[in-house]
Protein backbone atom coordinates (compact mmCIF):
# COMPACT_ATOMS: atom_id res chain seq x y z
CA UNK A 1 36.40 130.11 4.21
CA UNK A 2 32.48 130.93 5.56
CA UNK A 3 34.57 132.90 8.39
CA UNK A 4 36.29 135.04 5.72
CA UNK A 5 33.16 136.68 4.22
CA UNK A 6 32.35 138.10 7.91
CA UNK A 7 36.20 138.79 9.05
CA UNK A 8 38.27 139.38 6.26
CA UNK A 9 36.14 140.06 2.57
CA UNK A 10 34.93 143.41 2.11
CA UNK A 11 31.15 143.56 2.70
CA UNK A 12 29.69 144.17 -0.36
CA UNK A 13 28.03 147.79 0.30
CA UNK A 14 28.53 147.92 4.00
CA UNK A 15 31.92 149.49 3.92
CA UNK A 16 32.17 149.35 7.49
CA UNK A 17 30.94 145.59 7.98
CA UNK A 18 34.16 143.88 8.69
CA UNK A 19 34.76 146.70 11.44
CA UNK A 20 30.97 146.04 13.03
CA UNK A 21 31.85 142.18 12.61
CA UNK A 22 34.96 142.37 14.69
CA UNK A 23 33.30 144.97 17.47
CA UNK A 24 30.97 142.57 17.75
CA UNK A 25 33.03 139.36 18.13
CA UNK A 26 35.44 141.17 20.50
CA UNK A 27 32.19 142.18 22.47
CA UNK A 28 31.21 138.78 22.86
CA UNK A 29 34.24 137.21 23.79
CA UNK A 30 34.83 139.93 26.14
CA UNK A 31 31.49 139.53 27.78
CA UNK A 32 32.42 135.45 27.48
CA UNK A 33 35.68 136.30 29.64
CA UNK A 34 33.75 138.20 32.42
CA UNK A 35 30.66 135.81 32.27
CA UNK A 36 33.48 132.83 33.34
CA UNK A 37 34.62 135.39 35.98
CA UNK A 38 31.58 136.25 37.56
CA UNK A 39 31.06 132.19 37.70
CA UNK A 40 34.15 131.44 39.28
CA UNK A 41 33.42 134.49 41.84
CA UNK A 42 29.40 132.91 42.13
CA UNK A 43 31.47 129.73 43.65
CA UNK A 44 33.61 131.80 45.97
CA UNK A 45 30.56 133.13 47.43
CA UNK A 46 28.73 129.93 47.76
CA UNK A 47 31.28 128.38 49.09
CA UNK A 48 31.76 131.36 52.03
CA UNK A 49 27.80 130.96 52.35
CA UNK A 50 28.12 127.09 53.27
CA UNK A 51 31.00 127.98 55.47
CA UNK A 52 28.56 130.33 57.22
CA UNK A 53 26.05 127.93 57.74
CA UNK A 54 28.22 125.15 59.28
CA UNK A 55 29.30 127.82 61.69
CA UNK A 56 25.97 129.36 62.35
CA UNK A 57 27.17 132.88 61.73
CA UNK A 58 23.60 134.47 60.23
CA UNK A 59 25.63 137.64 59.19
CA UNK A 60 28.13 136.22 57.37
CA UNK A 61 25.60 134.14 55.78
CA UNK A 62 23.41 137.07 55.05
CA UNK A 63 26.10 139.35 53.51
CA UNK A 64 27.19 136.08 51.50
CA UNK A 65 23.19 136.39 49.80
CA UNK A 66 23.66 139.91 49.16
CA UNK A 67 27.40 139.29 47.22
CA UNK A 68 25.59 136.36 45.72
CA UNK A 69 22.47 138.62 44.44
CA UNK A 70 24.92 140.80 42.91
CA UNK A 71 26.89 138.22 41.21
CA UNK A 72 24.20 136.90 39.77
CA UNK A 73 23.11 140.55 38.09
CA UNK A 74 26.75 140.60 36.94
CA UNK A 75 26.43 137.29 35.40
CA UNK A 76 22.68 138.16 33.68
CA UNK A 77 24.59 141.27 32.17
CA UNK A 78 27.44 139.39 30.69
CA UNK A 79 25.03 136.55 29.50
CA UNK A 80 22.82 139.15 28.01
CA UNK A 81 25.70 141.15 26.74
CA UNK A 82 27.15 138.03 24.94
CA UNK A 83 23.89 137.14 23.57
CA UNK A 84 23.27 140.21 21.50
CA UNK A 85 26.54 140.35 20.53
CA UNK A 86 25.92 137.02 18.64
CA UNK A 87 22.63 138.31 17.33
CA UNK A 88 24.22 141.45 15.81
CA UNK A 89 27.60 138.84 14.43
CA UNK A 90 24.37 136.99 12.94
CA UNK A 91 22.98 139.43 11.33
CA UNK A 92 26.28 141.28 9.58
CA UNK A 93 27.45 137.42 8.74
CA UNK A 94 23.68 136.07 7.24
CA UNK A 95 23.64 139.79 5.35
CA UNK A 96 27.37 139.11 3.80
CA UNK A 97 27.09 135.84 3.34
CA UNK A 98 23.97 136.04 1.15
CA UNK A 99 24.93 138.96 -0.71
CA UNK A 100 28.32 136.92 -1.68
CA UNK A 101 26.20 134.03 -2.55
CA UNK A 102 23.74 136.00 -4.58
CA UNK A 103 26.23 136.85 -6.75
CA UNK A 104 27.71 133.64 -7.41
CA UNK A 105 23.81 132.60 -8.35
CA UNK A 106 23.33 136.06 -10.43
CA UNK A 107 26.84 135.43 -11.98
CA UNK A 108 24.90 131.82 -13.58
CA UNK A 109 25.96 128.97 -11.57
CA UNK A 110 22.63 128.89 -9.65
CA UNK A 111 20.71 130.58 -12.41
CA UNK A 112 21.65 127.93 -15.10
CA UNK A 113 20.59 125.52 -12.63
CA UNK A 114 17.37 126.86 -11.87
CA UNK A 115 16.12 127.51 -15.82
CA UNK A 116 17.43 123.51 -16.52
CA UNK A 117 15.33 122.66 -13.12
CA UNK A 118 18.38 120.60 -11.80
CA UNK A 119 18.38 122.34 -8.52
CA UNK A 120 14.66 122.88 -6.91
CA UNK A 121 14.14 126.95 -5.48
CA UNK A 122 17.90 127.52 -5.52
CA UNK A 123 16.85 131.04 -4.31
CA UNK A 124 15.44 129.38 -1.36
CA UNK A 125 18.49 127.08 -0.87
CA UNK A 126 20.80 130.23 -0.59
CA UNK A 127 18.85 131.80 1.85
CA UNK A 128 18.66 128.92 4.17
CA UNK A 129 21.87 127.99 3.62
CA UNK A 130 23.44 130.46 4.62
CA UNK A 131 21.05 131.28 7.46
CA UNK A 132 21.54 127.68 8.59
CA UNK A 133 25.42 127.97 8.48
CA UNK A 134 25.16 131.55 10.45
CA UNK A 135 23.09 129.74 13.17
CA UNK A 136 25.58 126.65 13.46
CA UNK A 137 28.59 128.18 13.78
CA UNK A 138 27.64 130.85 15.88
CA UNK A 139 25.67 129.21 18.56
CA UNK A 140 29.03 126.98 18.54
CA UNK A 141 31.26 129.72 19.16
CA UNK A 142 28.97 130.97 22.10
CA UNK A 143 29.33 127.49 24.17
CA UNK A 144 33.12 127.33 23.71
């Protein structure tokens, strides 16, 4: 249900929200995908750099640093990649999210509880709500 107001409900008056939302996802599972790559080609190189040790071979070794070196960048760029790709999801999902929400509080369920002082700052309860939930799931996402 949360996941429908960033993937599937129309965004309020962002007509193109549900398009940035999916981008964004596909960006960071993409960048996921080649992060797990690069990892699995980190070990291939560390393993050949071991190798090189036990057999005292200092260029083999050597070249084995540089490969590593440039795994690594690979692996910053897909890390970094993935990260603002979750930042941006963030942002269209907390702005959705809380515009949906507003409504239901502008449409009296929240208001009515405010003016009877059953629920304390419901304003304040949407916003971190929703921010909280945006956090949550998100960071989530990014370690499966």
């Amino acid at each position: 249900s949360m996941l429908s107001f960033l993937l599937v409900r129309p965004h309020g008056q962002d007509p193109m929200g549900r398009t940035r939302a999916w981008t964004w996802l596909f960006t960071m599972v993409l960048a996921a995908v080649y992060h797990g790559r690069a990892f699995i080609e980190f070990t291939v190189v560390q393993a050949g750099s071991i190798n090189a040790v036990k057999d005292y071979e200092k260029r083999k070794f050597w070249r084995g640093r540089r490969r590593m070196f440039l795994v690594i960048l690979k692996m910053v760029g897909a890390s970094s990649l993935q990260n603002f790709a979750a930042e941006k999801i963030k942002k269209i999902w907390r702005s959705a999210l809380t515009t949906s929400m507003l409504h239901t509080y502008l449409g009296g369920t929240y208001y009515r509880a405010k003016l009877m002082g059953e629920v304390p700052n419901p304003d304040h309860r949407i916003t971190n709500d929703a921010q909280s939930i945006v956090e949550d799931v998100t960071n989530l996402a990014k370690m499966l």
